[in-house]
N, C-alpha and C. Protein backbone atom coordinates (compact mmCIF):
# COMPACT_ATOMS: atom_id res chain seq x y z
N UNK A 1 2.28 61.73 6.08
CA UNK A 1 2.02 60.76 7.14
C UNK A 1 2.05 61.44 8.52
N UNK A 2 2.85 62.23 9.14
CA UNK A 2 3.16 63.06 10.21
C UNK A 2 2.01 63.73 10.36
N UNK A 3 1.58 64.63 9.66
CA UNK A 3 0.20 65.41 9.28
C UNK A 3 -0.79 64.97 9.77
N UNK A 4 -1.35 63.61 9.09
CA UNK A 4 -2.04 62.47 9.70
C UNK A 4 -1.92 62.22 11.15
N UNK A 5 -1.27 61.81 11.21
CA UNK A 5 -0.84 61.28 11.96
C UNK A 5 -1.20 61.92 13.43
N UNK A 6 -0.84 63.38 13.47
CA UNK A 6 -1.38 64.48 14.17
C UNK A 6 -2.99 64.83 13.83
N UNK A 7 -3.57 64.99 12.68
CA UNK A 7 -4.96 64.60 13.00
C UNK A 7 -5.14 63.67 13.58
N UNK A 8 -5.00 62.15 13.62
CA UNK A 8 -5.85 61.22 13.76
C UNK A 8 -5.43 61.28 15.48
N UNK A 9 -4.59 61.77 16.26
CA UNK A 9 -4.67 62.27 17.18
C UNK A 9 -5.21 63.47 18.21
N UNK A 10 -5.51 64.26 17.35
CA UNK A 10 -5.74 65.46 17.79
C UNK A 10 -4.58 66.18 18.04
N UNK A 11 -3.69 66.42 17.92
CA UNK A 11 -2.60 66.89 19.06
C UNK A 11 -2.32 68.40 18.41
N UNK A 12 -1.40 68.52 19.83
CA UNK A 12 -1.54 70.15 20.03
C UNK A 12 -0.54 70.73 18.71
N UNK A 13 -1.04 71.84 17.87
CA UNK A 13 0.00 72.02 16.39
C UNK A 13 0.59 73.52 16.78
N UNK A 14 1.56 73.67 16.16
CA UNK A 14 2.03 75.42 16.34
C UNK A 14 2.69 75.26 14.93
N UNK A 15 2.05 76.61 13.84
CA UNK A 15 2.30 76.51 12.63
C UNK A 15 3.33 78.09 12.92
N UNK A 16 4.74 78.23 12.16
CA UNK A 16 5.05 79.60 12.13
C UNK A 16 6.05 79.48 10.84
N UNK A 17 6.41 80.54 10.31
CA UNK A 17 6.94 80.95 8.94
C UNK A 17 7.78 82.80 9.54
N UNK A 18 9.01 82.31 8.77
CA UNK A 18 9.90 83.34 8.78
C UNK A 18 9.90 84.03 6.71
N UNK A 19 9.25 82.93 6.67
CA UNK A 19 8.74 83.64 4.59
C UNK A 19 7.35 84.30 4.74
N UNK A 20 6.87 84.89 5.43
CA UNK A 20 5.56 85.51 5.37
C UNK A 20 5.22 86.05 4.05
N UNK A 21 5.99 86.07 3.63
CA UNK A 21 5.52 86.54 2.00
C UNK A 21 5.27 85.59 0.76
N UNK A 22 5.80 84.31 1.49
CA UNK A 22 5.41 83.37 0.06
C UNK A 22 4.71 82.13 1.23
N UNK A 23 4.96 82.21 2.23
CA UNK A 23 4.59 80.68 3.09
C UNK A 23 3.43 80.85 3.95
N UNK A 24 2.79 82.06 4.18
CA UNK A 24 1.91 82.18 4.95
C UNK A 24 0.88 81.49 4.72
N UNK A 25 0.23 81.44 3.96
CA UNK A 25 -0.62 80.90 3.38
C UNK A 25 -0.84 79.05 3.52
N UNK A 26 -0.12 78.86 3.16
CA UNK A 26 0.37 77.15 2.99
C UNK A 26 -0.10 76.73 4.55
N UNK A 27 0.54 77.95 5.26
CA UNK A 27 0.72 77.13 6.67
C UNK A 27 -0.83 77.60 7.09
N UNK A 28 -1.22 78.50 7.39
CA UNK A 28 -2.97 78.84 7.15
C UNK A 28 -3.31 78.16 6.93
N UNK A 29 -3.96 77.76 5.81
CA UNK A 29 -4.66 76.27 5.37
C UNK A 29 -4.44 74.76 5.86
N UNK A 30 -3.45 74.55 6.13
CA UNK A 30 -2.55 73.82 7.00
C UNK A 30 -3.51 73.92 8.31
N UNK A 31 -2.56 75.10 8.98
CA UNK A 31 -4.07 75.18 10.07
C UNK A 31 -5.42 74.84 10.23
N UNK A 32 -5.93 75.98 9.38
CA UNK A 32 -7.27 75.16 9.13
C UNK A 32 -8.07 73.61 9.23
N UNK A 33 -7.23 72.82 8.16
CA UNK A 33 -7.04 71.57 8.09
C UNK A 33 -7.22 70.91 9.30
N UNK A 34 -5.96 71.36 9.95
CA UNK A 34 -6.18 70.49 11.45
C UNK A 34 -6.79 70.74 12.33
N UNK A 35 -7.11 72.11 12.42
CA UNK A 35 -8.13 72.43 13.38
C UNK A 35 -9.57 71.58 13.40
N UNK A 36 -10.12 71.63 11.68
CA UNK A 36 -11.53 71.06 11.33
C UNK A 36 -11.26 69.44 12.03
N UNK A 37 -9.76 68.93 11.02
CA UNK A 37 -9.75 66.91 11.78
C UNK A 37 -9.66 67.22 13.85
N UNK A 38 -9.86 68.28 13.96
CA UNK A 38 -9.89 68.18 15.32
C UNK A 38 -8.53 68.47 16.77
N UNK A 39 -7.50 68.41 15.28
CA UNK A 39 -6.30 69.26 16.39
C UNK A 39 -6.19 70.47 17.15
N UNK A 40 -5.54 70.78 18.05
CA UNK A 40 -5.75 72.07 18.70
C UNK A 40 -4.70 72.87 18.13
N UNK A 41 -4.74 74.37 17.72
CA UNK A 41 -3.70 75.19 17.31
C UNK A 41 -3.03 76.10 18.23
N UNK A 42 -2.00 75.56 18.71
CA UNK A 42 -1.32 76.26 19.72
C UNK A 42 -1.56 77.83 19.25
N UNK A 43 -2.14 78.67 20.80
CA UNK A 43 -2.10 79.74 20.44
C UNK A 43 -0.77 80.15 21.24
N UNK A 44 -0.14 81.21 20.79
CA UNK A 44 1.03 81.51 21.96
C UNK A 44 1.02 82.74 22.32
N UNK A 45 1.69 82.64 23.61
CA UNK A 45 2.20 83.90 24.52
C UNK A 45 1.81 85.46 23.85
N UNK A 46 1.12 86.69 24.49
CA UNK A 46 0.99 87.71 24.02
C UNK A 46 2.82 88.60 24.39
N UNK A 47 2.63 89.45 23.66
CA UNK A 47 4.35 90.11 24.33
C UNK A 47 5.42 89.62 24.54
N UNK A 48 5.53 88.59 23.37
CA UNK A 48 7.38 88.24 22.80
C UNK A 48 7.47 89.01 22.09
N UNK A 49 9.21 88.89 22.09
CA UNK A 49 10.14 89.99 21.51
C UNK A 49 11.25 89.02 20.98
N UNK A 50 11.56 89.52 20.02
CA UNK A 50 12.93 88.32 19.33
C UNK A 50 13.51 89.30 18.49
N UNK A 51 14.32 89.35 18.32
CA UNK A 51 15.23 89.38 17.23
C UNK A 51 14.73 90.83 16.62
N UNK A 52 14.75 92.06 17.67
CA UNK A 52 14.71 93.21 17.68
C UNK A 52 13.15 93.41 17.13
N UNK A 53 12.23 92.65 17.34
CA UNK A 53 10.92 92.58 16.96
C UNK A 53 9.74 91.76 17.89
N UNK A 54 8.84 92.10 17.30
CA UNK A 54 7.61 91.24 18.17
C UNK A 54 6.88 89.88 17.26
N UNK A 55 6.98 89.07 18.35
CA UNK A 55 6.47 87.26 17.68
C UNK A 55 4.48 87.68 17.90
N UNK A 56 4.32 87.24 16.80
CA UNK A 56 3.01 87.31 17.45
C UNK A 56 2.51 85.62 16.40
N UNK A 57 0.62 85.59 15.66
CA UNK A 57 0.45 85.06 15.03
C UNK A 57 -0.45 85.79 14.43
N UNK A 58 -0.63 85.51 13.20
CA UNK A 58 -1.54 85.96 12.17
C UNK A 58 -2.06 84.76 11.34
N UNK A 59 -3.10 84.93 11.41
CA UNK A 59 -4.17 83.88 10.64
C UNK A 59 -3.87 82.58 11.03
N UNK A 60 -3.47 82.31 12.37
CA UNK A 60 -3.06 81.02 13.37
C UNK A 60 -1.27 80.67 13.04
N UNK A 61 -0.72 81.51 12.35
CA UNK A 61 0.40 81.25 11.97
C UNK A 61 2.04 82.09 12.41
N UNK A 62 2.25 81.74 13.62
CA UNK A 62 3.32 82.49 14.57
C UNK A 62 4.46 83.41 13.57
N UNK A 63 4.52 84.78 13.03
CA UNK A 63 5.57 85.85 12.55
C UNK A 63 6.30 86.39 13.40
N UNK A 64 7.14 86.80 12.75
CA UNK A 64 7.91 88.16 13.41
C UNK A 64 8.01 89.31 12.71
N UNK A 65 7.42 90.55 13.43
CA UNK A 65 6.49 91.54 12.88
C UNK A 65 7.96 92.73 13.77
N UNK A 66 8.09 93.54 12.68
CA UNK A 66 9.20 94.74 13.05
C UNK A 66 9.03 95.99 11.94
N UNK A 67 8.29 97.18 12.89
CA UNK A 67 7.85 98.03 12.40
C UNK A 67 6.82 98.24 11.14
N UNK A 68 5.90 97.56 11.71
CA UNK A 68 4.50 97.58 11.43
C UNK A 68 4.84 96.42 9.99
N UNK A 69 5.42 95.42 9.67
CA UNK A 69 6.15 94.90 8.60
C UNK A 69 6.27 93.40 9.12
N UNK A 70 5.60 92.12 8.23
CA UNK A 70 5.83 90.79 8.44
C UNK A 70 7.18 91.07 8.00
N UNK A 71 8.50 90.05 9.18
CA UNK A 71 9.68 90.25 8.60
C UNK A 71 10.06 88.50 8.02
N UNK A 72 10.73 88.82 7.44
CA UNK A 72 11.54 87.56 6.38
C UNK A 72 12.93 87.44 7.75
N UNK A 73 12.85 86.12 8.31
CA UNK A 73 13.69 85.93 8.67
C UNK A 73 14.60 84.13 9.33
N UNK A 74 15.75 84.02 9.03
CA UNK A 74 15.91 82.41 9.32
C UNK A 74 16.13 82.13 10.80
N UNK A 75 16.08 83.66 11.36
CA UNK A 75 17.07 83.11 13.12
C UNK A 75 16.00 82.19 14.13
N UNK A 76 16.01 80.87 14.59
CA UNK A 76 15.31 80.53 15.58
C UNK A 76 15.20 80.99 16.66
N UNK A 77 15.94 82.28 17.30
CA UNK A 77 14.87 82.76 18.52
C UNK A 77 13.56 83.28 18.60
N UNK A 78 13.28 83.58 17.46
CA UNK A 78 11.28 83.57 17.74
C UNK A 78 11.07 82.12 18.17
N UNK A 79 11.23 81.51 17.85
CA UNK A 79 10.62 79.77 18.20
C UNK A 79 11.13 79.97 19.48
N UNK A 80 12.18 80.23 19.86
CA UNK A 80 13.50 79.81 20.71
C UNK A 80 12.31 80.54 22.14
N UNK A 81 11.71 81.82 21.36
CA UNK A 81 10.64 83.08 22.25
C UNK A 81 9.72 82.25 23.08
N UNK A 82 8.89 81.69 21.59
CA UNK A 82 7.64 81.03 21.84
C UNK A 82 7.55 79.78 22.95
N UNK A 83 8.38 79.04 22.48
CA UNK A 83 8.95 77.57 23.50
C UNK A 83 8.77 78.40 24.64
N UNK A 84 9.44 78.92 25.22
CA UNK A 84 10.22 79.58 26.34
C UNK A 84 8.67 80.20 27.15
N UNK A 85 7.93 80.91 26.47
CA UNK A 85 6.73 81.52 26.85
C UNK A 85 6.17 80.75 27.39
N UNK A 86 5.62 79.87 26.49
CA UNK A 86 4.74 78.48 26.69
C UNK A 86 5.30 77.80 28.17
N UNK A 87 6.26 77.67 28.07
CA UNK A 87 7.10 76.90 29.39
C UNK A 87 6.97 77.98 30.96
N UNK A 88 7.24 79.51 30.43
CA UNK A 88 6.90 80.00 31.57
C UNK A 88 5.78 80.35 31.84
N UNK A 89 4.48 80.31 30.89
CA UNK A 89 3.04 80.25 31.92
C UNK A 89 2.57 78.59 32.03
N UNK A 90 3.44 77.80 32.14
CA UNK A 90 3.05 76.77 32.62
C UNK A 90 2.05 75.93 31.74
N UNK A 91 2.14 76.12 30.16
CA UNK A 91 1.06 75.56 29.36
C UNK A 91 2.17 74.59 28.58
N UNK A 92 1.39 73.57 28.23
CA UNK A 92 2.67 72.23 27.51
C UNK A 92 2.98 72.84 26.08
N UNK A 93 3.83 72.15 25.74
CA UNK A 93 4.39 72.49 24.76
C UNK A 93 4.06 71.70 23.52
N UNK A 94 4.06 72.42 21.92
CA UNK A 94 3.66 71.68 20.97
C UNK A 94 3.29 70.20 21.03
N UNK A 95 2.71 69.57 20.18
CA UNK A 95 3.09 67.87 20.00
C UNK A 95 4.38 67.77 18.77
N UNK A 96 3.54 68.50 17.72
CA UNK A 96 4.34 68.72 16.60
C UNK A 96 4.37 70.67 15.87
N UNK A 97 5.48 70.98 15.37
CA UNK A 97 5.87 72.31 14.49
C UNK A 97 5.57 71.68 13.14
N UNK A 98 4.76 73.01 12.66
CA UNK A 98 5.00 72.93 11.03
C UNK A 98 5.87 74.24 10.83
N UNK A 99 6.71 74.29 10.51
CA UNK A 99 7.27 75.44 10.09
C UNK A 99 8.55 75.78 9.38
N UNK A 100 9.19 76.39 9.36
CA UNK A 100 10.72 76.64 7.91
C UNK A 100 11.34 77.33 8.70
N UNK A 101 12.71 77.31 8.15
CA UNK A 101 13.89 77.50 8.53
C UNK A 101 14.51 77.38 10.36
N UNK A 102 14.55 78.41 10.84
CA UNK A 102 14.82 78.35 12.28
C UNK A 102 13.96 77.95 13.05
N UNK A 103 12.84 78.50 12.96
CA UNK A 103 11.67 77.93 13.63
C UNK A 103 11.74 76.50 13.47
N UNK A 104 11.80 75.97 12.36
CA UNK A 104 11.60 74.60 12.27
C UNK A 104 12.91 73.89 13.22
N UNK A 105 13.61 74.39 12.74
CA UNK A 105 15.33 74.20 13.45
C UNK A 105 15.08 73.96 15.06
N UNK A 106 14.55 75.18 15.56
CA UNK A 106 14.86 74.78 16.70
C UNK A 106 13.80 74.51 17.56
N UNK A 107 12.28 74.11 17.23
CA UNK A 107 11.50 72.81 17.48
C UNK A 107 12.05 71.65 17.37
N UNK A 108 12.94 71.08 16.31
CA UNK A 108 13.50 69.91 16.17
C UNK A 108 14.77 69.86 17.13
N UNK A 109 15.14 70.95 17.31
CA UNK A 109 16.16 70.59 18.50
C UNK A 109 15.99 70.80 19.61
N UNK A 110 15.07 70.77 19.99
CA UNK A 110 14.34 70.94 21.60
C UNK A 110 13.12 69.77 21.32
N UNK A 111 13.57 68.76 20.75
CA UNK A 111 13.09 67.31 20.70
C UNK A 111 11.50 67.31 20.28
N UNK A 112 11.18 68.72 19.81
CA UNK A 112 9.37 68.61 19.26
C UNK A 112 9.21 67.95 17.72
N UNK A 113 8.42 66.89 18.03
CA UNK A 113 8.54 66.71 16.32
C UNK A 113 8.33 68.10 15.43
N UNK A 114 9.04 68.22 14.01
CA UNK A 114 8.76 68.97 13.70
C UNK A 114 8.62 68.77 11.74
N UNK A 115 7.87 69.01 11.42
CA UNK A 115 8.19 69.48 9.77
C UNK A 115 8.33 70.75 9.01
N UNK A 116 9.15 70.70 8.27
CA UNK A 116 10.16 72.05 7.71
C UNK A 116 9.83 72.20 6.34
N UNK A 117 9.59 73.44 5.77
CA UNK A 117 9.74 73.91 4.57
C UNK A 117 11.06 74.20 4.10
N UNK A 118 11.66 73.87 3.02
CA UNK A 118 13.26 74.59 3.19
C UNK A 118 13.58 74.50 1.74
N UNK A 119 14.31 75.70 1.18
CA UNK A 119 14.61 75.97 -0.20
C UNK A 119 15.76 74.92 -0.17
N UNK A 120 16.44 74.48 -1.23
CA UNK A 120 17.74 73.79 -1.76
C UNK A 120 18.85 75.16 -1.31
N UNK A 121 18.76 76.28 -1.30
CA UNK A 121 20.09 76.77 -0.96
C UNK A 121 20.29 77.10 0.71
N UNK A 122 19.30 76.62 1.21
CA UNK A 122 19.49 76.71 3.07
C UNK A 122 19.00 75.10 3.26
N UNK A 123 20.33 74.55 3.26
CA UNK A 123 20.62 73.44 3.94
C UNK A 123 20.47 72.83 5.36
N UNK A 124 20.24 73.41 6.34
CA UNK A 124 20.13 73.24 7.44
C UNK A 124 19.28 72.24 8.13
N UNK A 125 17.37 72.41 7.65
CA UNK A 125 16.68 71.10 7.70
C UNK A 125 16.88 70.21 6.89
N UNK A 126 17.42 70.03 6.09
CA UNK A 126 17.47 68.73 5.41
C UNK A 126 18.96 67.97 5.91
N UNK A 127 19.51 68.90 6.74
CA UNK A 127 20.41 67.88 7.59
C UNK A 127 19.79 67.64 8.87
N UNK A 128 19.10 68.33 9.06
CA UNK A 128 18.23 68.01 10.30
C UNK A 128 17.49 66.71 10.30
N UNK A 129 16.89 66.60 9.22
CA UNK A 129 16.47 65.58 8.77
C UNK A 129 16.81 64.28 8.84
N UNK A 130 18.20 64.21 8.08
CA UNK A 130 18.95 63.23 7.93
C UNK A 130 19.61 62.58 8.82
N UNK A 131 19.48 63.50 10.17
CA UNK A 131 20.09 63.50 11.62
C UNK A 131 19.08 62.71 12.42
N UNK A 132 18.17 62.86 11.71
CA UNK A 132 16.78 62.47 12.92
C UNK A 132 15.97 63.95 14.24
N UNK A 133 16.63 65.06 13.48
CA UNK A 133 16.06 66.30 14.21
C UNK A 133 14.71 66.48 13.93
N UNK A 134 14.48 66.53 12.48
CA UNK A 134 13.38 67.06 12.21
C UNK A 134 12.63 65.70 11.27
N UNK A 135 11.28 65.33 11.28
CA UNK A 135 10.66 64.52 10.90
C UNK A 135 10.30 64.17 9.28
N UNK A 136 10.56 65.50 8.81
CA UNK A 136 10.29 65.69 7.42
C UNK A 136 10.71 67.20 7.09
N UNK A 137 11.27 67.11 5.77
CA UNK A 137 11.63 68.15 5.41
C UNK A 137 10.76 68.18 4.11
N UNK A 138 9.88 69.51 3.76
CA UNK A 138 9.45 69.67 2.42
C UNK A 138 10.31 70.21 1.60
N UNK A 139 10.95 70.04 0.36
CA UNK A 139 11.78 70.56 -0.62
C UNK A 139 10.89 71.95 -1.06
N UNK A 140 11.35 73.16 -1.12
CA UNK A 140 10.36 74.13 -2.63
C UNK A 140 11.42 74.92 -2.62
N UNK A 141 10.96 76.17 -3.68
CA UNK A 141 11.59 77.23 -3.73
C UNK A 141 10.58 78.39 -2.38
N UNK A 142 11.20 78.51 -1.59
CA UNK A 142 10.31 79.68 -0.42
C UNK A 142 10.27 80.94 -1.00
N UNK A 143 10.35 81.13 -2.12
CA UNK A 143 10.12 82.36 -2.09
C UNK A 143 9.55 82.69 -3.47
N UNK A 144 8.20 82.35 -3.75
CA UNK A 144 8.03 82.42 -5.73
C UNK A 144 7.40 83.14 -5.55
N UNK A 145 7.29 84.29 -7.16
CA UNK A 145 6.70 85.78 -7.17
C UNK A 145 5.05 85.48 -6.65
N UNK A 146 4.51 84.61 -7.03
CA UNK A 146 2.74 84.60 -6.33
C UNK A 146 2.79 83.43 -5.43
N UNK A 147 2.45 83.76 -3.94
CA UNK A 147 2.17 82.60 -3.03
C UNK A 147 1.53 81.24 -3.92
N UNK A 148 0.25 82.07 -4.70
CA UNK A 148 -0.98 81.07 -5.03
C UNK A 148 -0.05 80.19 -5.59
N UNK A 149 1.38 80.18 -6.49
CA UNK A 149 1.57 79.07 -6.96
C UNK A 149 2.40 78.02 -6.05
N UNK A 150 2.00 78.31 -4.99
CA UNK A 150 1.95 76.79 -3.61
C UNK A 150 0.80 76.27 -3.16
N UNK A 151 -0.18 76.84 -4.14
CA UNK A 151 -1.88 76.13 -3.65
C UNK A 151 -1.84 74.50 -4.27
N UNK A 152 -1.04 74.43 -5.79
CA UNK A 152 -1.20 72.80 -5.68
C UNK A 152 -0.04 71.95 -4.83
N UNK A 153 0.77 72.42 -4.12
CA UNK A 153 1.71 71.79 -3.33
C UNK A 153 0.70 71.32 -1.98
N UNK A 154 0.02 72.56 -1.78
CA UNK A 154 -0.53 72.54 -0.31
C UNK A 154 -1.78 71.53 -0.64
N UNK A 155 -2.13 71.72 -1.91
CA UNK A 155 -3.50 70.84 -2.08
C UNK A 155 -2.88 69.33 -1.93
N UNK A 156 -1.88 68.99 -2.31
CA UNK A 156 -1.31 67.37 -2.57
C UNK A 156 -0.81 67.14 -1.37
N UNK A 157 -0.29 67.89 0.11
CA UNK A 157 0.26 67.72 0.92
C UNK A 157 -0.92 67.57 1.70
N UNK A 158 -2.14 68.23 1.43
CA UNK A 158 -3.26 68.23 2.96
C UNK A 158 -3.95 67.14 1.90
N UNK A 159 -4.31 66.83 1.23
CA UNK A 159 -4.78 65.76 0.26
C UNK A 159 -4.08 64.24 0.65
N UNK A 160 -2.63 64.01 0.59
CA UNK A 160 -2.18 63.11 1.15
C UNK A 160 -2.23 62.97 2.72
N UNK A 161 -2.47 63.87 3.28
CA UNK A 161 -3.01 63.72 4.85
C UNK A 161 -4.32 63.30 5.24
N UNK A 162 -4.77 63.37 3.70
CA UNK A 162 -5.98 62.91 4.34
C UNK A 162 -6.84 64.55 4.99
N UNK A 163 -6.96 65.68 4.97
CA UNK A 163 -7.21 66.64 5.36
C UNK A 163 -7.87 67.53 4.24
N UNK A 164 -7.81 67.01 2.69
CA UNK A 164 -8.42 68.27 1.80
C UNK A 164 -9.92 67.89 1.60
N UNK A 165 -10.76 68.87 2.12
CA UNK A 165 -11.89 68.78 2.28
C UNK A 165 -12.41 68.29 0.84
N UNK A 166 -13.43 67.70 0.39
CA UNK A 166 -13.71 67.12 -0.45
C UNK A 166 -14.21 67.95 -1.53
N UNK A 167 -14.46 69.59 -1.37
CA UNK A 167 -15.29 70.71 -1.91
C UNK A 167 -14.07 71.18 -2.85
N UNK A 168 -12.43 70.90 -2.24
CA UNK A 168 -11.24 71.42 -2.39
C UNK A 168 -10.91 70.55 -3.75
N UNK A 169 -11.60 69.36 -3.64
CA UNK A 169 -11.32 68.66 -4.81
C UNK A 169 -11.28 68.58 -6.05
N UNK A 170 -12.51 69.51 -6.38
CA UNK A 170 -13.14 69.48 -7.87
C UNK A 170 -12.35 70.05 -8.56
């Protein structure tokens, strides 16, 4: 519904993942998705630095990249980076975050709607959740040996948004 909800608005999206190795993807397509219903994909700030590394995005999807290496990580100061960037060249800030763990964390606590990916053993958004921080929390395991087996999660999630192109269907 949130998803929607942000299509049928247009509004401004910032997708990022600290699982670059199993979540990239999900949130990519994701992107995609909203870009085509017409949302805008926050691009962000060139030359953040977080958490002894550089924030950038890849395939519209905000990482943190440390020594030439997508890094796996839960700390929200990359988000904490990005916010902060955005605010100092004077460009608005998200409508809504799609994103997991910290990132998601601390969009939802700097009052951006946000939706979260989050395994059962990192608890954090799903109290966020329950708090009214974060808008939705998706349940999975973040980290399974082949991304591809989050293509039918992502198909039923942009499908219930109303977003899976009809070609995606067959």
């Amino acid at each position: 519904a949130r998803l929607r909800k942000a299509a049928a608005d247009g509004e401004r999206v910032l997708l990022a993942t600290g699982h670059p190795g199993g979540l990239l993807d999900v949130h990519r397509r994701t992107a995609d998705a909203l870009r085509a219903a017409g949302c805008e994909i926050v691009r962000i700030p060139g030359g953040l630095m977080a958490d002894e590394g550089m924030v950038f995005q890849f395939a519209d999807v905000a990482v943190l990249e440390r020594g030439a290496t997508l890094w796996h990580t839960h700390s929200p100061v990359p988000m904490a980076a990005i916010l902060d960037g955005l605010e100092r060249e004077g460009r608005p800030q998200p409508d809504l975050v799609v994103a997991d763990h910290g990132w998601a964390g601390c969009a939802g606590q700097r009052g951006i709607d946000s939706i979260g990916y989050a395994d059962c053993n990192d608890p954090a958004l799903f109290l966020g959740e329950a708090e009214g921080t974060l808008q939705v929390t998706v349940p999975l395991d973040d980290h399974v040996a082949d991304p591809r087996y989050y293509d039918p999660m992502t198909d039923y999630l942009l499908d219930a948004a109303g977003l899976l192109p009809s070609v995606d269907r067959e």
